[in-house]
Each structure stands twice: as C-alpha cells, then as structure tokens.
PDB file of N, CA and C in Angstrom:
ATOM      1  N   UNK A   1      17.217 -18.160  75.806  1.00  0.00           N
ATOM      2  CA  UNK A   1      17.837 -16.881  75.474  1.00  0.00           C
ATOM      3  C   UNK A   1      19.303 -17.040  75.103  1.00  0.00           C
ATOM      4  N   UNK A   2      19.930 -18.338  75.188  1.00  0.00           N
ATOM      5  CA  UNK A   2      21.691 -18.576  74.693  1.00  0.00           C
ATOM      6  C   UNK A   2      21.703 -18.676  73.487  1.00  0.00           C
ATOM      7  N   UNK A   3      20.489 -19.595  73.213  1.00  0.00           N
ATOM      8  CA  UNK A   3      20.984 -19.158  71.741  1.00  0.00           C
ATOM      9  C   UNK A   3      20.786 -18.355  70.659  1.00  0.00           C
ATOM     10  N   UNK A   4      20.077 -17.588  70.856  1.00  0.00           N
ATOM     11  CA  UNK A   4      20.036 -16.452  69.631  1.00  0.00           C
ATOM     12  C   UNK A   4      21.426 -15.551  70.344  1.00  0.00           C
ATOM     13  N   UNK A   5      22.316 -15.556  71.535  1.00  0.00           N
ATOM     14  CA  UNK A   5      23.389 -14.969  71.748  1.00  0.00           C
ATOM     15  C   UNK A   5      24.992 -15.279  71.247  1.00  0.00           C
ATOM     16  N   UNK A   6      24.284 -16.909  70.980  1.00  0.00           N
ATOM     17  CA  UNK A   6      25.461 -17.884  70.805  1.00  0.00           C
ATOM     18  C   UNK A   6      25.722 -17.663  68.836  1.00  0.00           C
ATOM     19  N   UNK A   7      24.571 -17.344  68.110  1.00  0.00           N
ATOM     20  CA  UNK A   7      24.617 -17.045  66.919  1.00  0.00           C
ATOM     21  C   UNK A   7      25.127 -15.764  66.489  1.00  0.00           C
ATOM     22  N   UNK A   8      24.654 -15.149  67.622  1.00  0.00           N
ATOM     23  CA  UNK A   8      25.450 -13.361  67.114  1.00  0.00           C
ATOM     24  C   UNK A   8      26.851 -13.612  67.367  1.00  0.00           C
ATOM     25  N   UNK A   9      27.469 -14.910  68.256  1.00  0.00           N
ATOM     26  CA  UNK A   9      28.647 -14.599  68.624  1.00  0.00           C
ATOM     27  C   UNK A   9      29.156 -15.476  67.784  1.00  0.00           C
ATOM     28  N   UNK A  10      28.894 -16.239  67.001  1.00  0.00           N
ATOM     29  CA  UNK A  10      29.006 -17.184  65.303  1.00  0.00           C
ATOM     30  C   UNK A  10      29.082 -16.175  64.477  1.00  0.00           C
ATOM     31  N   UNK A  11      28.611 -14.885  64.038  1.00  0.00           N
ATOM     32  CA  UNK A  11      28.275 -14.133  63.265  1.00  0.00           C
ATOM     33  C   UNK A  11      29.612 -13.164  63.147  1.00  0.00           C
ATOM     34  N   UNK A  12      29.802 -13.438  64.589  1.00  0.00           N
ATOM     35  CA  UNK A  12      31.409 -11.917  64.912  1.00  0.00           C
ATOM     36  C   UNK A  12      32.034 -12.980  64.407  1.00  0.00           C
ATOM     37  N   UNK A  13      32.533 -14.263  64.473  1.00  0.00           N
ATOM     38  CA  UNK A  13      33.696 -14.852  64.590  1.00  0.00           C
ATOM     39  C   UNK A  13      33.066 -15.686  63.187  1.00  0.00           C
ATOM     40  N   UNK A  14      32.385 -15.605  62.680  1.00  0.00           N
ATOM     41  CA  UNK A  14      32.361 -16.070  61.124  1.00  0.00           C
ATOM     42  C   UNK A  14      33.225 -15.295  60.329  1.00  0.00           C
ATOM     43  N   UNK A  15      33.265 -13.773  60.487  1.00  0.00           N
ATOM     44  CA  UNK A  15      33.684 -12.852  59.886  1.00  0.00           C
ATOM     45  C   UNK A  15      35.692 -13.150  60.161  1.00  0.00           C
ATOM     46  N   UNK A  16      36.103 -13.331  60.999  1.00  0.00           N
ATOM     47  CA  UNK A  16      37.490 -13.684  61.128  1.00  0.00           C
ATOM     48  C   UNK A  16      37.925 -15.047  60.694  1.00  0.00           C
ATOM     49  N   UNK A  17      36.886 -15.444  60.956  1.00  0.00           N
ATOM     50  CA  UNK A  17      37.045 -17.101  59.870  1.00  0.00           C
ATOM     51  C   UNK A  17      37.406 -16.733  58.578  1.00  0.00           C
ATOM     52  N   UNK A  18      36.481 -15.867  57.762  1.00  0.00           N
ATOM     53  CA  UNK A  18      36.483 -15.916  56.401  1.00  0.00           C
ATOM     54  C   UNK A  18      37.966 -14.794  56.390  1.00  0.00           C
ATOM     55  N   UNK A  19      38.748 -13.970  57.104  1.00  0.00           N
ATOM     56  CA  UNK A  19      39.733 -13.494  57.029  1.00  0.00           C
ATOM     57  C   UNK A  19      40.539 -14.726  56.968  1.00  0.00           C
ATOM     58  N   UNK A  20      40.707 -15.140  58.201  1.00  0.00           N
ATOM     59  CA  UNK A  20      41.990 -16.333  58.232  1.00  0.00           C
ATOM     60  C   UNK A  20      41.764 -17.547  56.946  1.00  0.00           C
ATOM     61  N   UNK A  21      40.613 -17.965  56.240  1.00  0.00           N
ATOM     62  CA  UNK A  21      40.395 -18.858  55.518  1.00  0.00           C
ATOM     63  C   UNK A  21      41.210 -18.209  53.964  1.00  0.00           C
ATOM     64  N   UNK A  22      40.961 -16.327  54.098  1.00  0.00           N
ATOM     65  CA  UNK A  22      41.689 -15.846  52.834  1.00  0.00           C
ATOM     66  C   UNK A  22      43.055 -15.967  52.811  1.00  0.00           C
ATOM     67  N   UNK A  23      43.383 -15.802  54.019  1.00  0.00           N
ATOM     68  CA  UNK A  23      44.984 -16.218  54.646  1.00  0.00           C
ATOM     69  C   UNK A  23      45.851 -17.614  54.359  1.00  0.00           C
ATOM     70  N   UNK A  24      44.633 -18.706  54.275  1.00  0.00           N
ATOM     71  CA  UNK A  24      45.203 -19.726  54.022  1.00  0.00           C
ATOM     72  C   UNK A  24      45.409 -20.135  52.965  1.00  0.00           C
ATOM     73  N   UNK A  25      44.482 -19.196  52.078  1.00  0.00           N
ATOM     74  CA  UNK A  25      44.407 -19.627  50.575  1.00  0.00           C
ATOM     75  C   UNK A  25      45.983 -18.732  49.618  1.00  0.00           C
ATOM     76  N   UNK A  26      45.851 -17.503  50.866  1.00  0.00           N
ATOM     77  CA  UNK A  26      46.850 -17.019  50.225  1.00  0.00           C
ATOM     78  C   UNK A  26      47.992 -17.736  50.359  1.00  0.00           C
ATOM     79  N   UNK A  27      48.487 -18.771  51.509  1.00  0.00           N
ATOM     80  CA  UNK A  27      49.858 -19.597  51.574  1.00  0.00           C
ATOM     81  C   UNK A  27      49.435 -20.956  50.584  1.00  0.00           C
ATOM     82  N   UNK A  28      48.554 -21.279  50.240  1.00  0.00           N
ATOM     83  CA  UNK A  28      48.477 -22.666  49.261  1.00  0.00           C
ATOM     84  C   UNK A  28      48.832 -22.299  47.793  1.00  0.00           C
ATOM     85  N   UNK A  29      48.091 -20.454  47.511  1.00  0.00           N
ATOM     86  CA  UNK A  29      48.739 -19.903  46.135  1.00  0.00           C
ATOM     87  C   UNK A  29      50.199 -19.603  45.645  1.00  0.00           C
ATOM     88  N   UNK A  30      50.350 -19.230  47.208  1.00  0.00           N
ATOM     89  CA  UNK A  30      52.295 -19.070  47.418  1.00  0.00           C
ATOM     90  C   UNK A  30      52.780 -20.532  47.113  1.00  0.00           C
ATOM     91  N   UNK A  31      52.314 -21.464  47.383  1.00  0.00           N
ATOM     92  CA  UNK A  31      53.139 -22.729  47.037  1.00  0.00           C
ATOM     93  C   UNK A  31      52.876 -23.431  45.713  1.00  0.00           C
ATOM     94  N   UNK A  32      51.711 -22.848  45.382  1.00  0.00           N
ATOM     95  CA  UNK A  32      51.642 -23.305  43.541  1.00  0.00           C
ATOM     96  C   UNK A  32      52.516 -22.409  43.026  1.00  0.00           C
ATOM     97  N   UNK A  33      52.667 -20.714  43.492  1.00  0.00           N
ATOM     98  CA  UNK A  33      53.231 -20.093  42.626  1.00  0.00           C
ATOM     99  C   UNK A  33      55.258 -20.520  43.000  1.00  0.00           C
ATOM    100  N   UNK A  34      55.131 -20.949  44.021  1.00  0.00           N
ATOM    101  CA  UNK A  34      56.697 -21.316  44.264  1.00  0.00           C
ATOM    102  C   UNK A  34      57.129 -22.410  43.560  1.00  0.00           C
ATOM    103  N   UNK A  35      56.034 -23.088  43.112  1.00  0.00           N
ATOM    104  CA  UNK A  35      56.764 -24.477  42.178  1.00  0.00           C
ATOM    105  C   UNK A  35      56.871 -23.840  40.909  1.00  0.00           C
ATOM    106  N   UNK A  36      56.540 -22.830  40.077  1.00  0.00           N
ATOM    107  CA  UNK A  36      56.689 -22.358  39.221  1.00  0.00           C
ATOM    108  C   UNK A  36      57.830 -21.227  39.002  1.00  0.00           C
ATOM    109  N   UNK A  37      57.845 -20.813  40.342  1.00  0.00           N
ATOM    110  CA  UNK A  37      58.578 -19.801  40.374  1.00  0.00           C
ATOM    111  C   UNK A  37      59.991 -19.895  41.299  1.00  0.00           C
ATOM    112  N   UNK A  38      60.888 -20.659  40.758  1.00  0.00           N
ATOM    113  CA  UNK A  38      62.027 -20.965  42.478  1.00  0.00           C
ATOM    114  C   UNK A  38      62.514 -19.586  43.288  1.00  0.00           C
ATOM    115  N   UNK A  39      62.460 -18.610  42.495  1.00  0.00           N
ATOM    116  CA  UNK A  39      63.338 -17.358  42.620  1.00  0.00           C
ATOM    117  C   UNK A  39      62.649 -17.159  44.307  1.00  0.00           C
ATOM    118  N   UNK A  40      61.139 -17.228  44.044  1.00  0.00           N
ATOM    119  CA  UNK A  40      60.704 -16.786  45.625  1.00  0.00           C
ATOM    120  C   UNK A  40      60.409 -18.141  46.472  1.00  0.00           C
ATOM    121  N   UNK A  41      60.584 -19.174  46.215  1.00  0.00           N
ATOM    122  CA  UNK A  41      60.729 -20.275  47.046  1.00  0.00           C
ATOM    123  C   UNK A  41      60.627 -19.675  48.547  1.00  0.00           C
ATOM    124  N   UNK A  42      62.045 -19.037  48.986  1.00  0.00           N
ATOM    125  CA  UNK A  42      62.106 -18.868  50.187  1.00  0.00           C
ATOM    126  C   UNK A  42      61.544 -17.449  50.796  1.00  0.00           C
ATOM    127  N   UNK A  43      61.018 -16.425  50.050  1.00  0.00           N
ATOM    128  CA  UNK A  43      59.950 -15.468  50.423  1.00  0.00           C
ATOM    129  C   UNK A  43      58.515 -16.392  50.826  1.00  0.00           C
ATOM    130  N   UNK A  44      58.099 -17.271  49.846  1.00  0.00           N
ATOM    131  CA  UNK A  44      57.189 -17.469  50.283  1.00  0.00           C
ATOM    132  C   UNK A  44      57.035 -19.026  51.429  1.00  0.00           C
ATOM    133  N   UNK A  45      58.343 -19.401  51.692  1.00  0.00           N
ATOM    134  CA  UNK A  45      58.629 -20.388  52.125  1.00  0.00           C
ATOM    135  C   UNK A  45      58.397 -19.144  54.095  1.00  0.00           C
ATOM    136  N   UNK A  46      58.795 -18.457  54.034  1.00  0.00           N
ATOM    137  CA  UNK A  46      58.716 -17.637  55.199  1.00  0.00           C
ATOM    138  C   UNK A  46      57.495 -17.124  55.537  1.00  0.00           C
ATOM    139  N   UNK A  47      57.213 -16.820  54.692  1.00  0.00           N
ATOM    140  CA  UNK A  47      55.255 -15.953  54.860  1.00  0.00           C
ATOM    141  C   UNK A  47      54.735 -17.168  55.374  1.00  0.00           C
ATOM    142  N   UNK A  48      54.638 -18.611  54.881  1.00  0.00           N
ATOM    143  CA  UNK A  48      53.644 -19.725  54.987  1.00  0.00           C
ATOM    144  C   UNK A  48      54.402 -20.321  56.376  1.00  0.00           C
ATOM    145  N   UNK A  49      55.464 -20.153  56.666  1.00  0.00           N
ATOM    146  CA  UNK A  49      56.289 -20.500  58.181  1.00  0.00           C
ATOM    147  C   UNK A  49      55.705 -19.317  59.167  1.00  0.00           C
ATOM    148  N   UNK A  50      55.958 -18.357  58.911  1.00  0.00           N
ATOM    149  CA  UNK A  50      55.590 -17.020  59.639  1.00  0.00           C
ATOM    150  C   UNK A  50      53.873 -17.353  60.558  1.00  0.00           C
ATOM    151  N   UNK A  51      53.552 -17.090  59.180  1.00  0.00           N
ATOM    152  CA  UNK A  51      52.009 -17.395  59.516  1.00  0.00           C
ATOM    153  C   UNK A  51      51.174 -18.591  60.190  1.00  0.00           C
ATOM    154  N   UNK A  52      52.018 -19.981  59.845  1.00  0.00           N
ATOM    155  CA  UNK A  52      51.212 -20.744  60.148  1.00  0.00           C
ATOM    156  C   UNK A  52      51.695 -21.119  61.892  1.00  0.00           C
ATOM    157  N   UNK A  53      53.355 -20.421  61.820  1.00  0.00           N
ATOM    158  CA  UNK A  53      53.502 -21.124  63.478  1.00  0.00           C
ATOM    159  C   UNK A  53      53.393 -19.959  63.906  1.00  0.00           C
ATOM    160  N   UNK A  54      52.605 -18.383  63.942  1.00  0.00           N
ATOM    161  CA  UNK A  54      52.155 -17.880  65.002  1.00  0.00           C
ATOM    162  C   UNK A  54      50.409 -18.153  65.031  1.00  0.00           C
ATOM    163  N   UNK A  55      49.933 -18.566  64.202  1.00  0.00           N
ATOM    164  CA  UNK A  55      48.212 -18.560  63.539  1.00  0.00           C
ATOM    165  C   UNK A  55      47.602 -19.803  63.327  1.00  0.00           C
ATOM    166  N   UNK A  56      48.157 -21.137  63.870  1.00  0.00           N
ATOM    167  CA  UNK A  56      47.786 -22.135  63.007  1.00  0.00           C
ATOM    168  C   UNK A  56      46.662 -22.635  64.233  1.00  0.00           C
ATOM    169  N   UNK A  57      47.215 -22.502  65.343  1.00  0.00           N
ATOM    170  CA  UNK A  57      45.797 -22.805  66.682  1.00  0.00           C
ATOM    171  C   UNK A  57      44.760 -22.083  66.621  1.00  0.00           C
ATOM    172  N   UNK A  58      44.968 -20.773  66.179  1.00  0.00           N
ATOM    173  CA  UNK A  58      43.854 -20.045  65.778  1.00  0.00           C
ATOM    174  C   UNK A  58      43.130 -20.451  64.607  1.00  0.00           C
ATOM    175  N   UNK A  59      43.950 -20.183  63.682  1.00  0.00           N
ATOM    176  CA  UNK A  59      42.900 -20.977  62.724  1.00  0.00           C
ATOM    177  C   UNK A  59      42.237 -22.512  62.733  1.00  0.00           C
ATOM    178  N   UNK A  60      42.909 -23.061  63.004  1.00  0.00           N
ATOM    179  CA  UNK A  60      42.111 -24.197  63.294  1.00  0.00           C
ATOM    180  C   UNK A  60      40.569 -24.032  64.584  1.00  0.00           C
ATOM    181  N   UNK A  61      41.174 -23.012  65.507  1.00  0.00           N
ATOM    182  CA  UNK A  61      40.127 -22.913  65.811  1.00  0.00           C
ATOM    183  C   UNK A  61      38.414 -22.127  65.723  1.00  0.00           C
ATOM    184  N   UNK A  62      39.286 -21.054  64.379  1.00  0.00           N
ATOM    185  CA  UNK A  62      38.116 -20.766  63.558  1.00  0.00           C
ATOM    186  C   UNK A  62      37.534 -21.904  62.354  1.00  0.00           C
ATOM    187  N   UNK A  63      38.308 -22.461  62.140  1.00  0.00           N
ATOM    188  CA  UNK A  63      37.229 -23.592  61.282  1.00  0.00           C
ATOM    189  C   UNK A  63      36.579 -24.372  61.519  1.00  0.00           C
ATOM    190  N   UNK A  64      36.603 -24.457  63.228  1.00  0.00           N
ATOM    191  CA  UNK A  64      35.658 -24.969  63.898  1.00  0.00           C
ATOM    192  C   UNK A  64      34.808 -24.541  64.261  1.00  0.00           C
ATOM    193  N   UNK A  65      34.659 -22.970  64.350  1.00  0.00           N
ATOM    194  CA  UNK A  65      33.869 -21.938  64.088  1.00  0.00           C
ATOM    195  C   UNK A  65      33.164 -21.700  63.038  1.00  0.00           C
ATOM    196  N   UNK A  66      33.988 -21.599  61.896  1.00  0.00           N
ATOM    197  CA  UNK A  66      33.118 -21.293  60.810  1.00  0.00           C
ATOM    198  C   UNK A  66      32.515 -22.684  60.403  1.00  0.00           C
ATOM    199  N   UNK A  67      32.707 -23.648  60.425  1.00  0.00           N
ATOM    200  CA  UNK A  67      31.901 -25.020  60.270  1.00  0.00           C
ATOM    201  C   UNK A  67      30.571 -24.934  61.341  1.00  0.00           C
ATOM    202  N   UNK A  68      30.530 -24.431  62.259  1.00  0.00           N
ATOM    203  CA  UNK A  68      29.318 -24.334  63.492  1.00  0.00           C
ATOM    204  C   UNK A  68      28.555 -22.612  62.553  1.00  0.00           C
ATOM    205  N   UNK A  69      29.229 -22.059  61.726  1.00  0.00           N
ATOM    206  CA  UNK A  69      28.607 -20.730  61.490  1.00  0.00           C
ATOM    207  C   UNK A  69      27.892 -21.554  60.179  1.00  0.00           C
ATOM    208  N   UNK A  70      28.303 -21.730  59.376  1.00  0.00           N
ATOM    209  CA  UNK A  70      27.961 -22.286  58.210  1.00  0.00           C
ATOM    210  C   UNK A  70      26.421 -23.144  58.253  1.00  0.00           C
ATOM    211  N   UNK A  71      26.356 -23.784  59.753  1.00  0.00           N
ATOM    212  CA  UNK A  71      25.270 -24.973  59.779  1.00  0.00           C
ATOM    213  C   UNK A  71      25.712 -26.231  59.868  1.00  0.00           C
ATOM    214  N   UNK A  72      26.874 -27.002  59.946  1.00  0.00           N
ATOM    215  CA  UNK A  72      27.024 -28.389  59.573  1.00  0.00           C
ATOM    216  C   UNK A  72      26.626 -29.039  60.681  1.00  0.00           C
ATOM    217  N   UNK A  73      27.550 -28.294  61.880  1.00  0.00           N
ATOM    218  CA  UNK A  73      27.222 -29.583  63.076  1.00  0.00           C
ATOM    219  C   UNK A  73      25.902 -28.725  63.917  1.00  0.00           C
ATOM    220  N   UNK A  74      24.860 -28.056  63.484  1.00  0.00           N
ATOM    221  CA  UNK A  74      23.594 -27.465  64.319  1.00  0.00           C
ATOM    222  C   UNK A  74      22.816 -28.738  64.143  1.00  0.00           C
TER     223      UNK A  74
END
C-alpha cells in the first residue's frame, strides 16, 4: 500500500519540479540575454543570485524528485 502513496506524492512534487525547472531556465535565458545585452548584466546578475542562494537546495532537491517522477531510477 506505500507505493501507490509514494507516487501520488511524486505526482504533487512533480508539479513544483516543473515550476522550479521553469525557474531555472528562466536564469540560463537571463545569462544568454546578458551577454548580449550589458545594460542588464546586473538586473539579471541579481535575479540569478537572488534565486539561486535562497532556492538552490530546493531545487536540487526537486530534481531528484522529478528524476524519481519521470521513471529513471524506478
């Protein structure tokens, strides 16, 4: 009976995975668009600081999540 409980609880926390995974994509776009763009260098030099040193244990520990949601290590 754990595990069909352990999948619904993959299922809640898949869903914040794929938030924080949009999150990360949004600081890797900030840094393509900062090499193009110097003017916001340091706007987006702050968002990708901001974010990653209050969020970065978390996220890492959803991609260990969403890698167990996905199927890899079942």
């Amino acid at each position: 009976m754990s595990l069909p409980r352990r999948r619904q609880n993959h299922w809640r926390r898949g869903e914040l995975c794929i938030v924080e995974y949009v999150e990360l994509l949004v600081i890797i776009l900030s840094g393509i668009i900062r090499r193009r763009n110097q003017d916001l260098r340091f706007f987006f030099l702050s968002y990708a600081f901001s974010s990653m040193s209050f969020k970065v244990m978390y996220v890492y520990a959803n991609a260990y999540c969403f890698m167990i949601f996905s199927g890899s290590f079942t």
